[in-house]
C-alpha atoms as a PDB file:
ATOM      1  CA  UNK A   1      22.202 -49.719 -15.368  1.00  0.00           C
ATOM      2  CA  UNK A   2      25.343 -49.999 -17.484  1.00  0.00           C
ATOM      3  CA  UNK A   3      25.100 -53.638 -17.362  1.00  0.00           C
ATOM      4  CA  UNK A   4      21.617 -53.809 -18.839  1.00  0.00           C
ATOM      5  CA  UNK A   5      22.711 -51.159 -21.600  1.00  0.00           C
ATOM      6  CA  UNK A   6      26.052 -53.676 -22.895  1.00  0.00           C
ATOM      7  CA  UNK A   7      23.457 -56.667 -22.882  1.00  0.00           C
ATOM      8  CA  UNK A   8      21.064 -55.204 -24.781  1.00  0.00           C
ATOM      9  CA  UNK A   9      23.828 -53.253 -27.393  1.00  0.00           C
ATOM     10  CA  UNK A  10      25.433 -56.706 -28.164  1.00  0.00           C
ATOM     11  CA  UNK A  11      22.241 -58.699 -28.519  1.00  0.00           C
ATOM     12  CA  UNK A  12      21.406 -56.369 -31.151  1.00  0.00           C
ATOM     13  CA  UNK A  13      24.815 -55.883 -33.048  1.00  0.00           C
ATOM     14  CA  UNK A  14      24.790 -59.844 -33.020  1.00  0.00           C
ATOM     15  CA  UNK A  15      21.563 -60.470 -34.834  1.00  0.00           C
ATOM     16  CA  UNK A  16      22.710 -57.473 -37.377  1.00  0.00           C
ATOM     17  CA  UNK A  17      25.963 -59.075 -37.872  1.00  0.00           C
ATOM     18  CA  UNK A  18      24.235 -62.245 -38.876  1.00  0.00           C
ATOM     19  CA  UNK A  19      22.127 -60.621 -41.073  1.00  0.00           C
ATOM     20  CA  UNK A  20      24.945 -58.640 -42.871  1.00  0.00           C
ATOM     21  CA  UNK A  21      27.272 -62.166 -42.856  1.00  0.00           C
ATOM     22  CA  UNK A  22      23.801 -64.024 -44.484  1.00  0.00           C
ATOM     23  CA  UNK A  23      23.652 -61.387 -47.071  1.00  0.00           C
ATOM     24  CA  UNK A  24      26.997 -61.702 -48.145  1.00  0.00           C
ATOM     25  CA  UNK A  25      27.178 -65.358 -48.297  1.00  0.00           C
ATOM     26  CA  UNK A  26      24.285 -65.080 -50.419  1.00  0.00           C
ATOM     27  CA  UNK A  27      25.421 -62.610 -52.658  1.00  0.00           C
ATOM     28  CA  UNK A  28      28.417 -64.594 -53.357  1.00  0.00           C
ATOM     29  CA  UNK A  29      26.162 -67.600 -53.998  1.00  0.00           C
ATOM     30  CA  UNK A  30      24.210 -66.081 -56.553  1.00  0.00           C
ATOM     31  CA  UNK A  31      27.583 -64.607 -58.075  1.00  0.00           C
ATOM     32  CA  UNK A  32      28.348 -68.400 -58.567  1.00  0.00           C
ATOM     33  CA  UNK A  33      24.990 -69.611 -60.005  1.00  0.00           C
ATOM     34  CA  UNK A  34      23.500 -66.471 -62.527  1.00  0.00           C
ATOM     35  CA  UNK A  35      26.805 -64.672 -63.497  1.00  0.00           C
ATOM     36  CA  UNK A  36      29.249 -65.824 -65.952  1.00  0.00           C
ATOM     37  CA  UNK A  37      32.592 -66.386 -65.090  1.00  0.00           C
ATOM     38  CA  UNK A  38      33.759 -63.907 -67.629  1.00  0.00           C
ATOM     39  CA  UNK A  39      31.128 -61.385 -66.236  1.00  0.00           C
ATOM     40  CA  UNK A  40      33.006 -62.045 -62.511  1.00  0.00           C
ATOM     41  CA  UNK A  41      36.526 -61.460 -64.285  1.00  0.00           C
ATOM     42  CA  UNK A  42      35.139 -58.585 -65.181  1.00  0.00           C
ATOM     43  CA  UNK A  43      34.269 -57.682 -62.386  1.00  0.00           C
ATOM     44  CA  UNK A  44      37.422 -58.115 -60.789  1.00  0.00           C
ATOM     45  CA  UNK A  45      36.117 -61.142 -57.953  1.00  0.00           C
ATOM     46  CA  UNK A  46      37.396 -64.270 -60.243  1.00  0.00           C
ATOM     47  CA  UNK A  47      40.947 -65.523 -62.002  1.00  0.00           C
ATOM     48  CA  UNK A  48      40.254 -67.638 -64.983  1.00  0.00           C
ATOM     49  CA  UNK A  49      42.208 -70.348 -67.075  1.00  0.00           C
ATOM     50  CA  UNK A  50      45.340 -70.229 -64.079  1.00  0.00           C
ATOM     51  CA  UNK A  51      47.718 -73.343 -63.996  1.00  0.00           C
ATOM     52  CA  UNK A  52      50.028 -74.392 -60.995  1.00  0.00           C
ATOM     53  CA  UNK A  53      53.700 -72.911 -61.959  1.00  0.00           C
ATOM     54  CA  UNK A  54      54.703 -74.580 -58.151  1.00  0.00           C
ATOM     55  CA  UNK A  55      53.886 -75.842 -54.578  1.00  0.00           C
ATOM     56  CA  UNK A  56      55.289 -76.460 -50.947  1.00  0.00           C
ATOM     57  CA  UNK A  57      54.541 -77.002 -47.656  1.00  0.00           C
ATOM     58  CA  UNK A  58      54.679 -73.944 -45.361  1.00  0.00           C
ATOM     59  CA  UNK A  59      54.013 -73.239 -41.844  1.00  0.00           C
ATOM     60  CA  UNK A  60      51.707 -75.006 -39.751  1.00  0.00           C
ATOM     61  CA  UNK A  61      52.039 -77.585 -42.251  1.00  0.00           C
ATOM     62  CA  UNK A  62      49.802 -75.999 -44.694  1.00  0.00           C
ATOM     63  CA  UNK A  63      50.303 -76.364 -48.912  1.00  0.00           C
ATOM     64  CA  UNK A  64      50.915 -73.265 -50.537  1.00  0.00           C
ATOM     65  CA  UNK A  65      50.273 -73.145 -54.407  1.00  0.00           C
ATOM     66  CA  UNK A  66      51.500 -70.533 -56.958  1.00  0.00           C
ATOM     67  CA  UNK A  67      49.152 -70.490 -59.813  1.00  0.00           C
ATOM     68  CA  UNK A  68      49.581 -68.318 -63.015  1.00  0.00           C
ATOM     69  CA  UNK A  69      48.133 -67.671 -66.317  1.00  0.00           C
ATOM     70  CA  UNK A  70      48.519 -70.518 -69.124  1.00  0.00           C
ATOM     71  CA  UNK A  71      51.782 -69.475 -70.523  1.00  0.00           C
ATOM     72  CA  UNK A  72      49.480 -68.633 -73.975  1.00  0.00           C
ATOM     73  CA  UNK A  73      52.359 -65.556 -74.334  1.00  0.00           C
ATOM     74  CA  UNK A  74      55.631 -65.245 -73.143  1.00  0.00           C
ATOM     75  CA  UNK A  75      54.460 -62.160 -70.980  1.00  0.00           C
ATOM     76  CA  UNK A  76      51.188 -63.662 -69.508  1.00  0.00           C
ATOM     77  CA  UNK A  77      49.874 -61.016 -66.828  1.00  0.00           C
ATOM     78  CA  UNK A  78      46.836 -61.591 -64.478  1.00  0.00           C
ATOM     79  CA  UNK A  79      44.012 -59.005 -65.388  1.00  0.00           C
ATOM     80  CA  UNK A  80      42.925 -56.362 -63.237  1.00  0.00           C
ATOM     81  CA  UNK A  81      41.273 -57.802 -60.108  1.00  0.00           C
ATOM     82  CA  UNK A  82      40.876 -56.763 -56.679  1.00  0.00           C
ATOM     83  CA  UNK A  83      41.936 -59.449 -55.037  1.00  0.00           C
ATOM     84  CA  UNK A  84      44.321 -58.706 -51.765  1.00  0.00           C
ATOM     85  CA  UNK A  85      46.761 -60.855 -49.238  1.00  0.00           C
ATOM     86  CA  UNK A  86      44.089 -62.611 -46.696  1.00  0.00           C
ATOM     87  CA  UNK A  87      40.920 -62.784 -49.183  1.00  0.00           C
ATOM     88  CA  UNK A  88      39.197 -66.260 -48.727  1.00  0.00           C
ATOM     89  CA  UNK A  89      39.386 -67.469 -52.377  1.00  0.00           C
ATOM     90  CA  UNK A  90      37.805 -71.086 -53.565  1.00  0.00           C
ATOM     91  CA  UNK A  91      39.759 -73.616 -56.283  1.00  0.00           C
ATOM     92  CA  UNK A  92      37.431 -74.437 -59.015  1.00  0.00           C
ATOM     93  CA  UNK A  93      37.991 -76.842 -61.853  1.00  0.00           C
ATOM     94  CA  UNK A  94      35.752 -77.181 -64.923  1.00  0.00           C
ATOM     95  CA  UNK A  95      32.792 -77.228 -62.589  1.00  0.00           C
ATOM     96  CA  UNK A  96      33.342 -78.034 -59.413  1.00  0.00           C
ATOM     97  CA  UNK A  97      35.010 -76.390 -56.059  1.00  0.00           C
ATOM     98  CA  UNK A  98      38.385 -78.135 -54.731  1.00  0.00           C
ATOM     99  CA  UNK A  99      39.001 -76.534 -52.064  1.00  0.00           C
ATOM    100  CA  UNK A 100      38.816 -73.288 -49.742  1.00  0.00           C
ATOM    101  CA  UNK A 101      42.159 -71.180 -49.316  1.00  0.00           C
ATOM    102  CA  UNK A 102      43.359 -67.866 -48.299  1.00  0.00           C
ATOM    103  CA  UNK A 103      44.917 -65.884 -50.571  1.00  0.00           C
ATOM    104  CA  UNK A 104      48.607 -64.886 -49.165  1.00  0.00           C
ATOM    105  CA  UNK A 105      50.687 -63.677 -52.171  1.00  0.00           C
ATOM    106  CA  UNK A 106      49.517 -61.807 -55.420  1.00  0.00           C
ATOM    107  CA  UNK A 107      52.138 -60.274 -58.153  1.00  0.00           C
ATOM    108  CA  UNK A 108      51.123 -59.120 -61.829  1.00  0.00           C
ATOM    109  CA  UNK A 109      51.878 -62.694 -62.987  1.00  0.00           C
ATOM    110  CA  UNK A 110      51.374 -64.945 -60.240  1.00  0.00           C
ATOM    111  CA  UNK A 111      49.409 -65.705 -57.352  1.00  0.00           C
ATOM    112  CA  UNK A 112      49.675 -68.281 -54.185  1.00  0.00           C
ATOM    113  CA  UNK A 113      47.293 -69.413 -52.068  1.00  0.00           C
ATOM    114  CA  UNK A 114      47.811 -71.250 -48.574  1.00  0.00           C
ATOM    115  CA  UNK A 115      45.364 -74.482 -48.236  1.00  0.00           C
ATOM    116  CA  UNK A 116      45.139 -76.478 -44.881  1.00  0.00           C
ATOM    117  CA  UNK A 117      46.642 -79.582 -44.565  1.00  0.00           C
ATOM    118  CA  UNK A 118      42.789 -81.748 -43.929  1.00  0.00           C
ATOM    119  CA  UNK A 119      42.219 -81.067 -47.589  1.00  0.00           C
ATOM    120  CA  UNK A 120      43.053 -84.372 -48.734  1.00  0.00           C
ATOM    121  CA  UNK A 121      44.059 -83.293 -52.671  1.00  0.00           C
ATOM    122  CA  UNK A 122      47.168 -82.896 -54.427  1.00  0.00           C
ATOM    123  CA  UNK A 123      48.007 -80.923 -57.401  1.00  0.00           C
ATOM    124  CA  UNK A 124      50.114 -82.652 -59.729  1.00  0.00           C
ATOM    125  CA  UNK A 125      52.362 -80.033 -61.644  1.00  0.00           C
ATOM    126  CA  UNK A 126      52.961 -82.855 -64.125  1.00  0.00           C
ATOM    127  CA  UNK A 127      49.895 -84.101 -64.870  1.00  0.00           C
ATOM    128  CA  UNK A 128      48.325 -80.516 -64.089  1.00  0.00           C
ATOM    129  CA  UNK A 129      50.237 -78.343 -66.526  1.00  0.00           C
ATOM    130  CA  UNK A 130      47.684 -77.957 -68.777  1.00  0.00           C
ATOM    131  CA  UNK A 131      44.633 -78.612 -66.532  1.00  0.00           C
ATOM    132  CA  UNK A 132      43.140 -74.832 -66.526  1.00  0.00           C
ATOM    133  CA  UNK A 133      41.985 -73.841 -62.814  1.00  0.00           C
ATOM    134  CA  UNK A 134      40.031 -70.362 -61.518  1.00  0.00           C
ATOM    135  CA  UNK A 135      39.996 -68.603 -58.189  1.00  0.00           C
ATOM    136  CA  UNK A 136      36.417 -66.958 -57.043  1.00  0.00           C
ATOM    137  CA  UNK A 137      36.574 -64.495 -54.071  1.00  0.00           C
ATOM    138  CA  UNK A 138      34.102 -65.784 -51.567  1.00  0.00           C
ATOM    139  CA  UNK A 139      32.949 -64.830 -48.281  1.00  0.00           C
ATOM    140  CA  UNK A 140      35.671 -63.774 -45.654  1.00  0.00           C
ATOM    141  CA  UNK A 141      34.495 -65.145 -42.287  1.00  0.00           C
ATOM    142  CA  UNK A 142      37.606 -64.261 -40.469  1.00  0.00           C
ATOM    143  CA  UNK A 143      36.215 -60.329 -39.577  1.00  0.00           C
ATOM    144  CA  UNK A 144      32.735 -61.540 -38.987  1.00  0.00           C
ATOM    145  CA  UNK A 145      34.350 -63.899 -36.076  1.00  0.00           C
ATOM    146  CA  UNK A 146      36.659 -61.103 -34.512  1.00  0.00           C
ATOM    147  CA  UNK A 147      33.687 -58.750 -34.363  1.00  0.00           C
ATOM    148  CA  UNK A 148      31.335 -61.956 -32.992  1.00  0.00           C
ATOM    149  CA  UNK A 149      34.236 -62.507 -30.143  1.00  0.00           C
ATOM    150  CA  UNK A 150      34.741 -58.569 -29.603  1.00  0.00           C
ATOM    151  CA  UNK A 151      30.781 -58.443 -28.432  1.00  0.00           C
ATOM    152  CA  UNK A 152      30.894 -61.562 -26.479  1.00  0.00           C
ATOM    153  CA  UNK A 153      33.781 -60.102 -24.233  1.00  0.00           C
ATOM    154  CA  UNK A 154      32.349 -57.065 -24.098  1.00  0.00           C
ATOM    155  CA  UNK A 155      29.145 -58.754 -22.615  1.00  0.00           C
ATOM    156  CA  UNK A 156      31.218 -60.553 -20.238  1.00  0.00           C
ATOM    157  CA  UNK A 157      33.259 -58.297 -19.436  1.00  0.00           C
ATOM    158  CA  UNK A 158      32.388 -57.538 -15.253  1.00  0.00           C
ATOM    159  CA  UNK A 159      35.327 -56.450 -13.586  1.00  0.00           C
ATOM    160  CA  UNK A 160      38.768 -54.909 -15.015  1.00  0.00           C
ATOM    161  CA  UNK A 161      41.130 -51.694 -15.699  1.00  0.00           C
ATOM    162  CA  UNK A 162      37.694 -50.826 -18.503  1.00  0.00           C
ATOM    163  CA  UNK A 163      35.107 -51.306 -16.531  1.00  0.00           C
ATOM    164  CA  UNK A 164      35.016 -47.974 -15.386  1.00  0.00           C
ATOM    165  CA  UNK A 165      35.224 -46.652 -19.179  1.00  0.00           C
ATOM    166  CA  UNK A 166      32.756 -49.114 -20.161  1.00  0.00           C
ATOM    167  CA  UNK A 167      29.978 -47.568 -17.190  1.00  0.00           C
ATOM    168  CA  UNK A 168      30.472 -44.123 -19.133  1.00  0.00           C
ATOM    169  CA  UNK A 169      30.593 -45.154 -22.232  1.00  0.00           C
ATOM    170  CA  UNK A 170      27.066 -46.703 -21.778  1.00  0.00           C
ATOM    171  CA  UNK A 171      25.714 -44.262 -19.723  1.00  0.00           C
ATOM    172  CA  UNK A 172      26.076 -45.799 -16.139  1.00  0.00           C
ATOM    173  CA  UNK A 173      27.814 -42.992 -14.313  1.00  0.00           C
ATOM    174  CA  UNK A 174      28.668 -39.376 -15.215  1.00  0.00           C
ATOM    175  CA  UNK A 175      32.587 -38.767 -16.207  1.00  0.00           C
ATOM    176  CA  UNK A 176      34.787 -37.867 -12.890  1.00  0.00           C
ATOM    177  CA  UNK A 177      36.728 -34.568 -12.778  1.00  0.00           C
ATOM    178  CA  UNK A 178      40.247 -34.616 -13.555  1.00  0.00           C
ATOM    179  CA  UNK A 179      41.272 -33.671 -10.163  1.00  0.00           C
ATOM    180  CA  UNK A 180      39.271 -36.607  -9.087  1.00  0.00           C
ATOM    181  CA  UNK A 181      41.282 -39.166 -10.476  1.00  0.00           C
ATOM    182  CA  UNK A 182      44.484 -38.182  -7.916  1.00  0.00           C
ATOM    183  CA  UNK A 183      44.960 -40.905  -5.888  1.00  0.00           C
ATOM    184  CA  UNK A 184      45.418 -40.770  -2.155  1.00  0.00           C
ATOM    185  CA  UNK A 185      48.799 -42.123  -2.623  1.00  0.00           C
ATOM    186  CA  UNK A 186      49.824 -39.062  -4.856  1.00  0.00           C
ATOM    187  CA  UNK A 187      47.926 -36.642  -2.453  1.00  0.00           C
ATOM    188  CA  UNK A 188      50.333 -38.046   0.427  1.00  0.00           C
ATOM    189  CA  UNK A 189      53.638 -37.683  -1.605  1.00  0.00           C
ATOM    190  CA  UNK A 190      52.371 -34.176  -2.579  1.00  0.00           C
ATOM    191  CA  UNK A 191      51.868 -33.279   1.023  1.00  0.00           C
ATOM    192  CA  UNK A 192      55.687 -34.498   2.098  1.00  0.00           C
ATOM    193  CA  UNK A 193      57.392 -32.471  -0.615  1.00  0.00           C
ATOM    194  CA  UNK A 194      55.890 -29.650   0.319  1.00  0.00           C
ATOM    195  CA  UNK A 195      57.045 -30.354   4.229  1.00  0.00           C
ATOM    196  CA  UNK A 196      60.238 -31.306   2.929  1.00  0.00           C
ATOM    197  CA  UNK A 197      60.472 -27.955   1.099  1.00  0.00           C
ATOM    198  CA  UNK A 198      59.442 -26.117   4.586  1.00  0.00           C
ATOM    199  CA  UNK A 199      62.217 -27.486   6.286  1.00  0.00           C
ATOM    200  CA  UNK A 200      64.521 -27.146   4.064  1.00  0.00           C
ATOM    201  CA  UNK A 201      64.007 -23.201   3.784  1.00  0.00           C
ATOM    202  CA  UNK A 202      64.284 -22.957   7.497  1.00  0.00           C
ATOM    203  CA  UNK A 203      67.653 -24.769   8.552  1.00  0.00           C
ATOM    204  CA  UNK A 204      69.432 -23.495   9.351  1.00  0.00           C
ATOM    205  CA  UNK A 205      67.886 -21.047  11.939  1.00  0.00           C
ATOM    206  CA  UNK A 206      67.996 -19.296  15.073  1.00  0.00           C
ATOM    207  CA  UNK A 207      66.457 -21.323  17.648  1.00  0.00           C
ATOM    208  CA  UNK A 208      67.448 -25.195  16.357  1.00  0.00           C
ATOM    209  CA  UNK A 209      69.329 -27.459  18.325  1.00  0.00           C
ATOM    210  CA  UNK A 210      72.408 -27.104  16.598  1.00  0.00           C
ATOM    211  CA  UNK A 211      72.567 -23.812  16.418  1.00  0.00           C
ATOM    212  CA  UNK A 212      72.185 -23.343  20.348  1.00  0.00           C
ATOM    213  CA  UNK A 213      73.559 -26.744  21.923  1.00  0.00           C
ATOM    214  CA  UNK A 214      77.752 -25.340  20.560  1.00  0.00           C
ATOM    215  CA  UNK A 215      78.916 -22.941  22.578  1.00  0.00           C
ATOM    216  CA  UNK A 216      80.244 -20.096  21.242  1.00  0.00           C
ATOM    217  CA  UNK A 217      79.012 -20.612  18.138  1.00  0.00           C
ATOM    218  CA  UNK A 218      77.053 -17.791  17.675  1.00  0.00           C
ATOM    219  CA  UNK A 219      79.549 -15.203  19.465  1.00  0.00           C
ATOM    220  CA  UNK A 220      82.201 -17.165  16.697  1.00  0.00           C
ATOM    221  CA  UNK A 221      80.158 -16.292  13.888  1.00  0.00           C
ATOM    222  CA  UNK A 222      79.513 -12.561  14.964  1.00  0.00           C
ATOM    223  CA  UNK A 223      83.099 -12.069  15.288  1.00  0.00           C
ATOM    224  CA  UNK A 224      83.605 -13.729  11.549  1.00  0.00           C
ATOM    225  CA  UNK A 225      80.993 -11.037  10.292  1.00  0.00           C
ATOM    226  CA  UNK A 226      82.366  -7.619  12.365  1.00  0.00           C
ATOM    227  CA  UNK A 227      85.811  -8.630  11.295  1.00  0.00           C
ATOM    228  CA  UNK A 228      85.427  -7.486   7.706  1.00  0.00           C
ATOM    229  CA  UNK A 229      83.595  -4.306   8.218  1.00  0.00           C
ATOM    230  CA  UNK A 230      86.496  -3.296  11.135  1.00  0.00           C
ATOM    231  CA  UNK A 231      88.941  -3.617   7.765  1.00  0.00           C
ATOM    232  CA  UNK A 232      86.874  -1.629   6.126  1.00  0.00           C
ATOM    233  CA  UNK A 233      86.684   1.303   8.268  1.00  0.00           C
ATOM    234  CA  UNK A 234      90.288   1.228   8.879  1.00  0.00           C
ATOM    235  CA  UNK A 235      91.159   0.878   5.420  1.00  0.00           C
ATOM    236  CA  UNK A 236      88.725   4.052   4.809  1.00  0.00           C
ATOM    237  CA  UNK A 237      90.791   6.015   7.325  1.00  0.00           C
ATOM    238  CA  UNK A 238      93.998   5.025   5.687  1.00  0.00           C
ATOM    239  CA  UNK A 239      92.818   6.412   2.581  1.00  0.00           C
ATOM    240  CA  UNK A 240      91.834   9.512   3.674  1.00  0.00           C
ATOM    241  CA  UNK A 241      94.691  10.209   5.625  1.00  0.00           C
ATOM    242  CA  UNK A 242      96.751   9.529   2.950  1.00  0.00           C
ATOM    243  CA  UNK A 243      94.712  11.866   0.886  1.00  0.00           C
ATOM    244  CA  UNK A 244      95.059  14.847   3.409  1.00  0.00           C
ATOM    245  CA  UNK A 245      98.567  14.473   3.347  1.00  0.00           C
ATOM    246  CA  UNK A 246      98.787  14.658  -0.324  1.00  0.00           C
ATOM    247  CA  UNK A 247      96.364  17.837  -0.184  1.00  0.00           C
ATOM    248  CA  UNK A 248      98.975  19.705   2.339  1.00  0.00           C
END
């Protein structure tokens, strides 16, 4: 059965989605503990020696801080990272982690990251200026939970417009022909335009009620028909008359 085939396909793509979500938590954690930060810059996963150029509240009520690079030049430039819009980046100090964000704006010389409003710390740009901060890429949960909720609905899923889709995707029934999938409904309109069609090519006719409830109506329309082809033999005889006389 289909059903049995989607419980056992999301059982296992649940443990192996823990298993890949554990390894990359872990690899991030030992990122943290036996590389350098330098080594990480490198490597294009951390931002060293930012400070915080500004801050706001956005939507949702959440505080959104621009960090940069300690204005050492006049043209400070992050180095090359690969840090994108929606990374889940972490707010160290010397030592210690501040607080989790998500990364929503990077530039060559600035970037700003969106905290929620239950972290209960505040960044003071005056005191702060020359407080050196450093973002570290970590872990990004937020596909690991779409893909969790995907397989859950799937394995729920009993009765809708997929279900059908869903029994031959897994094997539960064999695909129907396309000229199975006509619905009654269509097969009935189908059957009145073509009856539609059949009268129409018939009226009008000899033999409807029309045609043989008006008297006369038939003799009138003979008489409409001979009328021209008397005017044409007469006119024929004109013109040969005419012609004979012309001859002698």
């Amino acid at each position: 059965m289909a059903s049995a085939a989607v419980e056992s396909f999301v059982t296992k793509h649940l443990d192996l989605l823990e298993l890949e979500r554990d390894a990359e938590v872990e690899e991030r954690r030992s990122w943290q503990e036996n590389i350098s930060p330098k080594e990480l810059q490198s490597r294009g996963v951390c931002l060293l020696k930012l400070q915080v150029s500004s801050q706001r509240t956005g939507l949702y009520g959440r505080l959104l801080v621009t960090l940069e690079p300690r204005r050492c030049t006049s043209a400070a430039v992050l180095p090359s990272n690969s840090f994108t819009s929606g990374d889940i980046v972490g707010l160290y100090d010397e030592g210690n982690q501040l607080a989790t964000g998500i990364l929503t704006r990077i530039t060559q010389r600035s970037v700003t990251v969106a905290f929620d409003a239950s972290h209960d710390f505040q960044l003071s740009l005056d005191r702060d200026r020359e407080r050196a901060y450093r973002l570290l890429k970590l872990a990004n949960d937020i596909t690991y939970k779409r893909l969790k909720k995907a397989l859950i609905t799937l394995k729920k899923y009993h009765s809708g417009p997929a279900s059908s889709l869903i029994e031959v995707l897994f094997g539960g029934s064999a695909p129907s022909p396309a000229s199975n999938t006509v619905t009654e409904r269509e097969r009935e309109r189908e059957r009145e335009r073509q009856r539609r069609r059949r009268r129409e090519k018939q009226a009008p006719c000899t033999g409807s009620p029309t045609w043989d409830s008006i008297p006369g109506l038939q003799d009138r329309a003979l008489g409409q028909r001979q009328a021209p082809n008397r005017c044409a033999t007469q006119g024929s005889l004109s013109a040969s008359f005419k012609l004979k006389i012309t001859y002698f």
